[in-house]
N, C-alpha and C. Protein backbone atom coordinates (compact mmCIF):
# COMPACT_ATOMS: atom_id res chain seq x y z
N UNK A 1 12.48 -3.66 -52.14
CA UNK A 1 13.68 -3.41 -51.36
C UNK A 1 13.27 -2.81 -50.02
N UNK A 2 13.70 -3.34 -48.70
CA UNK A 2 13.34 -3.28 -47.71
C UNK A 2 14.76 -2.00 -46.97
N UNK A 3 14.61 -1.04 -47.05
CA UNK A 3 15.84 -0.44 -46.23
C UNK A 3 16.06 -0.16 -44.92
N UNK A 4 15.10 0.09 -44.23
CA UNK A 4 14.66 0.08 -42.56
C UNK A 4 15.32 -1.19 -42.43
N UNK A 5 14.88 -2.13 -42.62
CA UNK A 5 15.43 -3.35 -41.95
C UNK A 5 14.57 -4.13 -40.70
N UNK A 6 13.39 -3.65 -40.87
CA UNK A 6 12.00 -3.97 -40.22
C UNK A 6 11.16 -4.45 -41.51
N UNK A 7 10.56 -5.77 -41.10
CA UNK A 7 9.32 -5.84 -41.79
C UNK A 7 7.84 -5.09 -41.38
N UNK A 8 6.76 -4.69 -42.14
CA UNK A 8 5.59 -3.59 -41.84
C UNK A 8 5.08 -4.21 -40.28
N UNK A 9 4.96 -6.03 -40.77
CA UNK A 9 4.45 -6.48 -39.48
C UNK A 9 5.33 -5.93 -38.48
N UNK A 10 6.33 -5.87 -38.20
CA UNK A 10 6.76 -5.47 -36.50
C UNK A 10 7.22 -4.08 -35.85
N UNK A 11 6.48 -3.33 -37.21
CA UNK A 11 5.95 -1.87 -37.04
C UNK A 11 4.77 -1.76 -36.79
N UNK A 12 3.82 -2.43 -37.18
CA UNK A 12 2.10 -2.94 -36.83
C UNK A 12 2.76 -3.27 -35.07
N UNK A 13 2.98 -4.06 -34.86
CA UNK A 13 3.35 -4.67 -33.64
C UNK A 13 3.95 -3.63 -32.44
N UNK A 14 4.92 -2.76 -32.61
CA UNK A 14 5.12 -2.27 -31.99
C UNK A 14 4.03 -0.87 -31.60
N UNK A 15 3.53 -0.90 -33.16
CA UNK A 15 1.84 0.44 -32.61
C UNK A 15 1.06 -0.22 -31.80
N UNK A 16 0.81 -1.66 -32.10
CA UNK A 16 -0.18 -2.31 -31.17
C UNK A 16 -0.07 -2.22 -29.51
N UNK A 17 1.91 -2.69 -29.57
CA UNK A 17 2.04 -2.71 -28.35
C UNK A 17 2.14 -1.20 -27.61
N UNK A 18 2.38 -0.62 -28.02
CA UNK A 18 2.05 1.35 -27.91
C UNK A 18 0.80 1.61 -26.81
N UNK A 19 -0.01 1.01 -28.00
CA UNK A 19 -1.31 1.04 -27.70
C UNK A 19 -1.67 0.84 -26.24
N UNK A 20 -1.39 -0.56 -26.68
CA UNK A 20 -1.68 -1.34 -24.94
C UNK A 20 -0.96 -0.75 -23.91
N UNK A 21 0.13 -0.54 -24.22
CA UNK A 21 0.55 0.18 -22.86
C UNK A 21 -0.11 1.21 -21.96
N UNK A 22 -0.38 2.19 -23.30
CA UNK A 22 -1.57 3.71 -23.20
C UNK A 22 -2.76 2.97 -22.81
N UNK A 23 -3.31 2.00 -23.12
CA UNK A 23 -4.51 1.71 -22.20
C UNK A 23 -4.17 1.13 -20.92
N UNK A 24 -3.22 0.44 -20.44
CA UNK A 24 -2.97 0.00 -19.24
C UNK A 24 -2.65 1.39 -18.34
N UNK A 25 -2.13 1.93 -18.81
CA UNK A 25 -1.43 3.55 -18.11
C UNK A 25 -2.70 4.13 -17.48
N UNK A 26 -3.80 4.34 -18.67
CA UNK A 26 -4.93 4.95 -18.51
C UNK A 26 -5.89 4.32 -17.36
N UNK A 27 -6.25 2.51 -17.30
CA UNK A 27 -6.75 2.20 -16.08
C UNK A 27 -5.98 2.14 -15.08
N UNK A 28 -4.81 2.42 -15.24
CA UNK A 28 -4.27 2.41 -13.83
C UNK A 28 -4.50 3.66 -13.20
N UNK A 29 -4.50 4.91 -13.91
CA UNK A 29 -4.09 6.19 -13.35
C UNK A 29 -6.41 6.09 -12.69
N UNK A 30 -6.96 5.23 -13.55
CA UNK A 30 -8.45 5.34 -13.32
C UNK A 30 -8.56 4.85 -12.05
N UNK A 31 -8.13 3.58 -12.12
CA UNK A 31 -8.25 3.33 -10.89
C UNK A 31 -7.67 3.45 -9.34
N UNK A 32 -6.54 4.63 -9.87
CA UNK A 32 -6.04 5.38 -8.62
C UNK A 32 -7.12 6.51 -8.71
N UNK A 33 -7.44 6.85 -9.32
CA UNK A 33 -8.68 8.13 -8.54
C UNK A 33 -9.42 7.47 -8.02
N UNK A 34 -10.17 6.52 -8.79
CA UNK A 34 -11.36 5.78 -7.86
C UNK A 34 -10.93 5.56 -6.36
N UNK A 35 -9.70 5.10 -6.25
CA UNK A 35 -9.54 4.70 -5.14
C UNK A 35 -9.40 6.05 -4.24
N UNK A 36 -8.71 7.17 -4.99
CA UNK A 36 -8.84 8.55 -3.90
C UNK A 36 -10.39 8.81 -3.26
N UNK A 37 -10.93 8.80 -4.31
CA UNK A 37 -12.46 9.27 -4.70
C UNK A 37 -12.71 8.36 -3.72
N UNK A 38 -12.91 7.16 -3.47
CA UNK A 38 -13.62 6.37 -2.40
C UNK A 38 -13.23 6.57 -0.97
N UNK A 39 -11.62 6.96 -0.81
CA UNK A 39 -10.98 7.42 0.33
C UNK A 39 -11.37 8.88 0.63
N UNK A 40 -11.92 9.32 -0.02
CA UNK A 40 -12.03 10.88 0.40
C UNK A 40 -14.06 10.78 0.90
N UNK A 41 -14.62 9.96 -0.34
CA UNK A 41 -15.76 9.81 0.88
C UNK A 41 -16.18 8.99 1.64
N UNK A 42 -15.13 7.92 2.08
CA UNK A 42 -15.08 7.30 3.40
C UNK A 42 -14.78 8.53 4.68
N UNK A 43 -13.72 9.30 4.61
CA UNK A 43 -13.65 10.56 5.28
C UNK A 43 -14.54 11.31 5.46
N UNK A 44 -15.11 11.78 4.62
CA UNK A 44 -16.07 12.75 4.63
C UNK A 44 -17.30 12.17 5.20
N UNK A 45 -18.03 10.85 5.18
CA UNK A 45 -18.97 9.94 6.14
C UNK A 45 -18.37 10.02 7.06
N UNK A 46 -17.58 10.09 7.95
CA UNK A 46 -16.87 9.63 9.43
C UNK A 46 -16.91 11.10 9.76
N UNK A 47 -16.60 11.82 8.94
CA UNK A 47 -16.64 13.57 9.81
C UNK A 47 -18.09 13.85 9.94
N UNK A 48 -18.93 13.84 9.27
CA UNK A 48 -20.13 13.69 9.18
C UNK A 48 -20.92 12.73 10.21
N UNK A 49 -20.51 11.77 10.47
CA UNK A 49 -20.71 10.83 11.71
C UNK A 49 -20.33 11.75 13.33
N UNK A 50 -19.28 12.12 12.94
CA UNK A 50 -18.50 12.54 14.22
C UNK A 50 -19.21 13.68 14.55
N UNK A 51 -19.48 14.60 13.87
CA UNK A 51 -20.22 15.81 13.86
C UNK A 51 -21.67 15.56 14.62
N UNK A 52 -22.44 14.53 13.83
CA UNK A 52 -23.32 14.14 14.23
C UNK A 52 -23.74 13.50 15.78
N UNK A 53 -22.74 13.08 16.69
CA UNK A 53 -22.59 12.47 17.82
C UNK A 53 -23.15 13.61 18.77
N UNK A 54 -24.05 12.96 19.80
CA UNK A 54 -24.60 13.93 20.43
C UNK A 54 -23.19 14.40 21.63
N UNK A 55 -23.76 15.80 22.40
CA UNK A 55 -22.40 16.14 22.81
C UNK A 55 -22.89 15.37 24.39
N UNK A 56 -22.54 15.77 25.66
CA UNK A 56 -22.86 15.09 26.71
C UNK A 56 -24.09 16.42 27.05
N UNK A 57 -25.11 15.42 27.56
CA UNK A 57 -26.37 15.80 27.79
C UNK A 57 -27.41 16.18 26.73
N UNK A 58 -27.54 15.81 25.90
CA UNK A 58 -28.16 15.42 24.62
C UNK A 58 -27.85 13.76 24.38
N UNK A 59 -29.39 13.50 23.81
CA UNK A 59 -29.29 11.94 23.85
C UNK A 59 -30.61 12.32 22.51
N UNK A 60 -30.02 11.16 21.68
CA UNK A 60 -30.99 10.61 20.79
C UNK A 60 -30.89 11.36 19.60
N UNK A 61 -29.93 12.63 19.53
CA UNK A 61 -30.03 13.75 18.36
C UNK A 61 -28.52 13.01 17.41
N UNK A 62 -28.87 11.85 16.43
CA UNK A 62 -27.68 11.61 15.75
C UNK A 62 -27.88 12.35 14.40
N UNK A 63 -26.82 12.73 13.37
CA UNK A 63 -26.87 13.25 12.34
C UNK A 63 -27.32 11.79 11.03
N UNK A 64 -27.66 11.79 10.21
CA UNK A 64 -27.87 10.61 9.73
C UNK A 64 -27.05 10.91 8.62
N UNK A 65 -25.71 10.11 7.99
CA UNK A 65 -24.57 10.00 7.02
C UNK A 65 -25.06 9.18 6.15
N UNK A 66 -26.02 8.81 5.98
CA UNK A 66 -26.40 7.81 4.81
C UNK A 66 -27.87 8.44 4.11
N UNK A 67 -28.23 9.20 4.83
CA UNK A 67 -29.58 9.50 3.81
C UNK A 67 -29.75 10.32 2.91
């Protein structure tokens, strides 16, 4: 006798789909940091660049952002 009025399968089904959602949620929220994380040290190279620029009358003294 079934009283829910659900069969087990589309209680299986709806945990599954649970699931997936919580993993889609999870790379999304991942791949919004990454993307902060890459925007914050694109910034931080360019201040570092800028810093590095010689001022007027100095020549040849650059900071190096990549080494």
């Amino acid at each position: 006798m079934n009283i829910s009025g659900s069969s087990p399968a589309s209680l299986f089904d709806s945990v599954l789909q649970a699931q997936a959602m919580r993993q889609e949620m999870g790379v999304s929220v991942m791949k919004k940091s990454q993307d902060v994380m890459k925007q914050q040290g694109e910034a931080m190279v360019q201040l570092l660049e800028q810093a590095g620029r010689p001022s007027s009358g100095k020549s040849g003294q650059m900071l190096d952002a990549y080494a």
